[in-house]
Protein backbone atom coordinates (compact mmCIF):
# COMPACT_ATOMS: atom_id res chain seq x y z
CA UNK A 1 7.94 -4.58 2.03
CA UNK A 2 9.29 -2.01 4.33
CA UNK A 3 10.16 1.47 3.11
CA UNK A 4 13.10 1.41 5.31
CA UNK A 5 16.24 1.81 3.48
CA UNK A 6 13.85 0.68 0.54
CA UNK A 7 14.17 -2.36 0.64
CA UNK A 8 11.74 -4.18 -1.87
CA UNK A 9 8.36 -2.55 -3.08
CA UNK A 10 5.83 -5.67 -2.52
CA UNK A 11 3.97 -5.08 0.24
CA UNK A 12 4.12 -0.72 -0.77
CA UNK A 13 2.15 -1.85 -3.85
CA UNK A 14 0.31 -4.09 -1.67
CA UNK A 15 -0.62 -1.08 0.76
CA UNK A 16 -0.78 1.40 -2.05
CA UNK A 17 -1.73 -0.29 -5.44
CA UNK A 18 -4.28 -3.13 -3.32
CA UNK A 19 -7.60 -1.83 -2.14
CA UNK A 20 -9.30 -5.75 -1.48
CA UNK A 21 -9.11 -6.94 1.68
CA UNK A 22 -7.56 -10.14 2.70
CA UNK A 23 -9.69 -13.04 3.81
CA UNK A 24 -10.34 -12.55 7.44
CA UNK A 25 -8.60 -14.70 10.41
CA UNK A 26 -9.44 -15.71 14.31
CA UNK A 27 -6.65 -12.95 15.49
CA UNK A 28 -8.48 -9.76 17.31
CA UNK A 29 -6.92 -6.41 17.84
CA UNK A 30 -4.96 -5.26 21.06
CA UNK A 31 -6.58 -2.70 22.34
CA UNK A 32 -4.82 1.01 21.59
CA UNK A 33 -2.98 2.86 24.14
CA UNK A 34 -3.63 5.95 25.01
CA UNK A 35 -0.99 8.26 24.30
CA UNK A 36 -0.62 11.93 24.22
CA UNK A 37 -0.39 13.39 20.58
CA UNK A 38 3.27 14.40 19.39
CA UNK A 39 5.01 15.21 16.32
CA UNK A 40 6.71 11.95 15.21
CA UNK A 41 7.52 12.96 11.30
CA UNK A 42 7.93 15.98 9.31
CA UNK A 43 7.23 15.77 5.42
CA UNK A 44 8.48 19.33 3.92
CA UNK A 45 6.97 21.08 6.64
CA UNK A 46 3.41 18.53 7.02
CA UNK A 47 3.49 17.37 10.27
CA UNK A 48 2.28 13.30 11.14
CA UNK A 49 0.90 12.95 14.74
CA UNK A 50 1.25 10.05 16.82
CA UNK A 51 -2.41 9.74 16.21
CA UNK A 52 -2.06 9.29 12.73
CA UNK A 53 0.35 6.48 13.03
CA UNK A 54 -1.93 5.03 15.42
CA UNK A 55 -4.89 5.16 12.90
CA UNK A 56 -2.61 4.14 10.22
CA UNK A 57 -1.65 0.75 12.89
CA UNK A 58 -5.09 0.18 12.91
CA UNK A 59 -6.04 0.52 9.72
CA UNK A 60 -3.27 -2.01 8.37
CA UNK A 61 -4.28 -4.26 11.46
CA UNK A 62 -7.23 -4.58 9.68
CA UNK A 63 -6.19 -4.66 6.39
CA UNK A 64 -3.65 -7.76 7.59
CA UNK A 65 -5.83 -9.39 10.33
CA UNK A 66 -3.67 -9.04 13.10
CA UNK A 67 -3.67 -7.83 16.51
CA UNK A 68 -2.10 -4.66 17.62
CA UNK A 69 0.10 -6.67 19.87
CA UNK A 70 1.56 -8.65 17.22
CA UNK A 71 3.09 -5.54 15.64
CA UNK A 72 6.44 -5.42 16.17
CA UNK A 73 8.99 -2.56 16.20
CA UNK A 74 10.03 -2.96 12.44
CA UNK A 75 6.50 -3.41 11.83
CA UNK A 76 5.43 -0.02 13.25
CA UNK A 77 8.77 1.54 11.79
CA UNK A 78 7.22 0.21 8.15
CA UNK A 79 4.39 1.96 8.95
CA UNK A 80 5.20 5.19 9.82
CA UNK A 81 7.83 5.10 6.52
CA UNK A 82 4.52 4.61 4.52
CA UNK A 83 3.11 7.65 6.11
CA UNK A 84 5.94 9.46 4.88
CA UNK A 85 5.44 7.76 1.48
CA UNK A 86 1.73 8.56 1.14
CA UNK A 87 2.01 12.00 2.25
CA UNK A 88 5.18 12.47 -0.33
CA UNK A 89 2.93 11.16 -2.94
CA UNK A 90 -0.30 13.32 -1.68
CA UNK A 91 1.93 16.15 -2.32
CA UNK A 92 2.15 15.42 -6.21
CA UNK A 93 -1.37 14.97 -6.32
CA UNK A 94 -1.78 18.56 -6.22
CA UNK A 95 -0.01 19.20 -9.95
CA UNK A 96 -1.36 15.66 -11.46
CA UNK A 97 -3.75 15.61 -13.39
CA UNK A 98 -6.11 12.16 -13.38
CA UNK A 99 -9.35 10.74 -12.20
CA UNK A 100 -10.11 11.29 -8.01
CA UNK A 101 -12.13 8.52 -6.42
CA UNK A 102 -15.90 9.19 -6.00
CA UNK A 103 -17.66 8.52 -3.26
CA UNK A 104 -19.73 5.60 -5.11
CA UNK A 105 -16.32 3.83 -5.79
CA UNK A 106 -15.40 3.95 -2.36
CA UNK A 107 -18.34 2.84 -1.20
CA UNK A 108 -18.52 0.22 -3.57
CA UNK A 109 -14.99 -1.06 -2.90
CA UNK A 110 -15.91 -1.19 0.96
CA UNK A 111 -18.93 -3.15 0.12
CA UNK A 112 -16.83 -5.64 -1.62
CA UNK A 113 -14.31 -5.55 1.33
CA UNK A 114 -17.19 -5.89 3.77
CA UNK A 115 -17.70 -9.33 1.86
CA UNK A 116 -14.48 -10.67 2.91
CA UNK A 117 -15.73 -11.13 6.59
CA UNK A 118 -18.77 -13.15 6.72
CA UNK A 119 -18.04 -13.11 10.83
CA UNK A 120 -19.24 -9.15 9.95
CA UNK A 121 -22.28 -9.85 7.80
CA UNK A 122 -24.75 -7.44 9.75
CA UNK A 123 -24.17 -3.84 10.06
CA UNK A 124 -23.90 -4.10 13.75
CA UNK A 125 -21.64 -6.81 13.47
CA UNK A 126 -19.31 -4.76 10.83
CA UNK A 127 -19.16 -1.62 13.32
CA UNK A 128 -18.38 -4.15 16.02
CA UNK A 129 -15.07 -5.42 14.15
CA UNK A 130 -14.30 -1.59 13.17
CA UNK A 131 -14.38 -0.58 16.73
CA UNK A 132 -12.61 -3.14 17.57
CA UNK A 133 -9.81 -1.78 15.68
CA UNK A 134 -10.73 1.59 17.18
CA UNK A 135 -11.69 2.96 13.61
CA UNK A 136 -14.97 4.40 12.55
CA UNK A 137 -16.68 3.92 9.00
CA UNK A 138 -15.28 7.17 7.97
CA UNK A 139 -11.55 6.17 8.87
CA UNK A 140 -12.56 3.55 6.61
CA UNK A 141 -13.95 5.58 3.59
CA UNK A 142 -10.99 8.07 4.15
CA UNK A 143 -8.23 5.66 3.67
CA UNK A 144 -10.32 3.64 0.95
CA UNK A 145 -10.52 6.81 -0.78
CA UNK A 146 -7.27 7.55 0.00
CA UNK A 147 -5.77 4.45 -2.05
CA UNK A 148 -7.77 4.77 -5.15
CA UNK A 149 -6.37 8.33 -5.32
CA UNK A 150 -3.03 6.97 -4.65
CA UNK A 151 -3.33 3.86 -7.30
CA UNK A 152 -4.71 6.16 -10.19
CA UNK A 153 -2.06 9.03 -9.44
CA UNK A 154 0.48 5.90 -10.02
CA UNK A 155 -1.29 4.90 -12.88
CA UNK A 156 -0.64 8.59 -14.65
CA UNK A 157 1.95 9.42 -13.86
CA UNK A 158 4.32 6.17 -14.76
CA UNK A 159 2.37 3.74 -17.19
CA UNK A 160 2.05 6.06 -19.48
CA UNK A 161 6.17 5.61 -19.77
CA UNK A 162 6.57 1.79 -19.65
CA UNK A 163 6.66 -0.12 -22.92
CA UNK A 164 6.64 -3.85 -22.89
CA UNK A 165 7.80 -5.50 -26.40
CA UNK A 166 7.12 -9.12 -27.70
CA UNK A 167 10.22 -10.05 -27.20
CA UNK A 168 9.57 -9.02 -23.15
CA UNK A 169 6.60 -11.40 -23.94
CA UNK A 170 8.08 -14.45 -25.54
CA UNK A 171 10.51 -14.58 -22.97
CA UNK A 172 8.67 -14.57 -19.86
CA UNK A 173 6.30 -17.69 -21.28
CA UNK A 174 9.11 -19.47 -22.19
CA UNK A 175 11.40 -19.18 -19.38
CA UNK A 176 8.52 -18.40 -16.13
CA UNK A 177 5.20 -19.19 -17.57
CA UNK A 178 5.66 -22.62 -19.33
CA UNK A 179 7.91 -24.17 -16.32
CA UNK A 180 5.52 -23.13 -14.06
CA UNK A 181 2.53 -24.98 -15.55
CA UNK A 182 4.76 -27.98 -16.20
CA UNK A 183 5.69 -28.10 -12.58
CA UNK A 184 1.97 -27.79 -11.54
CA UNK A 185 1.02 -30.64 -14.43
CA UNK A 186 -1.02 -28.32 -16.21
CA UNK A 187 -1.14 -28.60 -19.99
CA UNK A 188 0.60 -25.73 -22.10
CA UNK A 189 -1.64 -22.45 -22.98
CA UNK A 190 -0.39 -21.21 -26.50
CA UNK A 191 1.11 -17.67 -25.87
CA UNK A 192 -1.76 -16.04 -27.94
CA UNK A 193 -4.01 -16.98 -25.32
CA UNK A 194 -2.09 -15.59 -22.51
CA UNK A 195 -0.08 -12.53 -23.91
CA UNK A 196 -2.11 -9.89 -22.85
CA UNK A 197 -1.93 -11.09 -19.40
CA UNK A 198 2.10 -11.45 -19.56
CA UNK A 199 2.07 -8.25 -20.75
CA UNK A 200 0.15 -6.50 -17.71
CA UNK A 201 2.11 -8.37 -15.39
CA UNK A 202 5.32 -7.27 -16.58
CA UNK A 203 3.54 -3.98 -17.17
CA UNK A 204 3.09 -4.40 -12.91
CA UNK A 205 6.90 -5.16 -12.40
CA UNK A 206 8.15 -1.99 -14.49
CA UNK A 207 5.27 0.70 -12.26
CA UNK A 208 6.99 -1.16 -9.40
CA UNK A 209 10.52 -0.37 -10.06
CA UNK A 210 9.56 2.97 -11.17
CA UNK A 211 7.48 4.10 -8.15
CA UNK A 212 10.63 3.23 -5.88
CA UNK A 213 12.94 4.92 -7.94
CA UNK A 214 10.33 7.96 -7.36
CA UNK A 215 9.48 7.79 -4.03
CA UNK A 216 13.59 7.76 -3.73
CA UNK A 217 13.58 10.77 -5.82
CA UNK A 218 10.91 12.47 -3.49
CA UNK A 219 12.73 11.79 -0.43
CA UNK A 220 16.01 13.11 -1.94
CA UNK A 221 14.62 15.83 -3.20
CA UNK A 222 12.30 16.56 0.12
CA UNK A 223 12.87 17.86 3.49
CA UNK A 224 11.94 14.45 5.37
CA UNK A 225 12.49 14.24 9.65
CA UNK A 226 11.75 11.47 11.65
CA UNK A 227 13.02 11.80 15.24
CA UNK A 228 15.10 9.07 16.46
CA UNK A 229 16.37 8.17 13.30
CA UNK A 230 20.25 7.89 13.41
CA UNK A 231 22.51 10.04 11.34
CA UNK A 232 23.75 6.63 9.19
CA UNK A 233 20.11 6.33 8.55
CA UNK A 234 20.31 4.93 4.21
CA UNK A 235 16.66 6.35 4.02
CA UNK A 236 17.42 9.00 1.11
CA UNK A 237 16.30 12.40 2.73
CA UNK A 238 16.01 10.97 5.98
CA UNK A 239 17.46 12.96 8.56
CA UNK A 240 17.50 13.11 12.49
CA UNK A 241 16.69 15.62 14.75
C-alpha cells in the first residue's frame, strides 16, 4: 500500500500491524548516500529529517529484503507518507490509554525475527547484515518497539467498536471460504470448526477500513507539509510549501 492519496491499506497494516520479518532473499543493500540533514516533512509542528527517512529506507529495506537501489521514487514517496502516518498516530498515543511494549517483548520479537535469516545465525553475522543496512541493534529495538506500540494503540482504540454478526460469518464460508477449498481440492471444514477464525479475519478487514478512515481524519484535521508536494496534491491535509 502507499499512503499516497490513500490508496489501499495492505501493506500500512503490513508496516504497522506486522512485526515478523519476511523470509530473507540473495538481494543486499545499496549503500546510503551521504546527504546533509534537512527538513523534508512537518507533522503539526514535529519536524522529519532527511535522516529519518533514510533510517526509515533502511529499516523497510530490511524488513522487505531489498536493496536501497531498488527503491524507486514512489517507493521512497510511500515511505516518507508512513512517516507522516506513524508520527500522526504517535501523537494519539499520548491521550490513549493501553499496554506499551516492554523491552522483553521487543527483544523477544527480534529474536524471532533474527530466526528468519539463517545466513545471520551468529551474532557477528547478524550485526554484519544490520550494518549492512547501515542500522544498529538499537534502530532495530526502536522501530520494533515502535510497532508493537503502534499495533496495540490500533487495537484500543478501534476493535473495541467493530462487531461482526453470524450472519457476517455464514456468509463469508459460504461465498469465500467453501469455494476456496473446493478450488484447492480440499474437503469442506463445517463452519463450527472455522468460525472463530472467519470472525477475526473479518474482524482484520473492519480495523483496516477504520484505521484509513482515521489516519484520513488525522491528516484533515492536522497541519501536515511536505515540500514539493503540488497544490492538487488528494493527500487530505497535505499541503505544499
Amino acid at each position: 500500500m502507499k499512503f499516497r492519496n490513500h490508496r489501499p491499506i495492505t501493506a500500512a497494516l503490513a508496516l504497522l500491524l506486522s512485526l515478523l520479518f519476511p523470509a530473507p532473499s540473495r538481494s543486499a543493500a545499496a549503500p546510503a548516500p551521504q546527504v546533509i540533514d534537512r527538513i523534508v516533512a512537518t507533522v503539526n509542528s514535529r519536524v522529519i529529517l532527511q535522516s529519518d527517512w533514510d533510517e526509515a529506507l533502511c529499516y523497510e529495506a530490511l524488513l522487505s529484503n531489498r536493496s536501497l537501489a531498488a527503491f524507486t521514487d514512489d517507493d521512497r514517496r510511500a515511505v516518507l507518507d508512513r512517516l507522516v502516518d506513524l508520527e500522526l498516530l504517535r501523537e494519539q498515543m499520548k491521550s490513549a490509554d493501553f499496554r506499551h511494549a516492554t523491552n522483553a517483548e521487543v527483544a523477544a520479537r527480534i529474536a524471532d525475527a533474527h530466526k528468519q535469516y539463517p545466513r545471520a545465525a551468529s551474532d557477528d553475522a547478524w550485526h554484519s547484515l544490520l550494518a549492512s543496512y547501515h542500522l544498529t541493534e538499537k534502530d532495530l529495538f526502536a522501530h520494533v518497539q515502535q510497532q508493537i506500540d503502534v499495533m496495540r494503540l490500533v487495537d484500543a482504540r478501534l476493535r473495541p467498536a467493530v462487531q461482526i454478526d453470524s450472519k457476517s460469518i455464514e456468509a463469508y464460508y459460504r461465498d469465500q471460504f467453501v469455494p476456496k477449498l473446493k478450488q484447492a481440492g480440499a474437503s469442506e471444514v463445517p463452519l463450527t470448526e472455522v468460525s472463530a477464525k472467519i470472525r477475526e479475519l473479518l474482524t482484520e478487514e473492519k480495523v483496516s477500513e477504520m484505521l484509513v478512515s482515521w489516519l484520513q481524519t488525522l491528516r484533515s484535521e492536522g497541519q501536515v507539509h511536505i515540500p514539493g508536494v503540488p497544490s492538487s496534491s488528494n493527500d487530505p491535509g497535505v499541503q505544499s510549501q
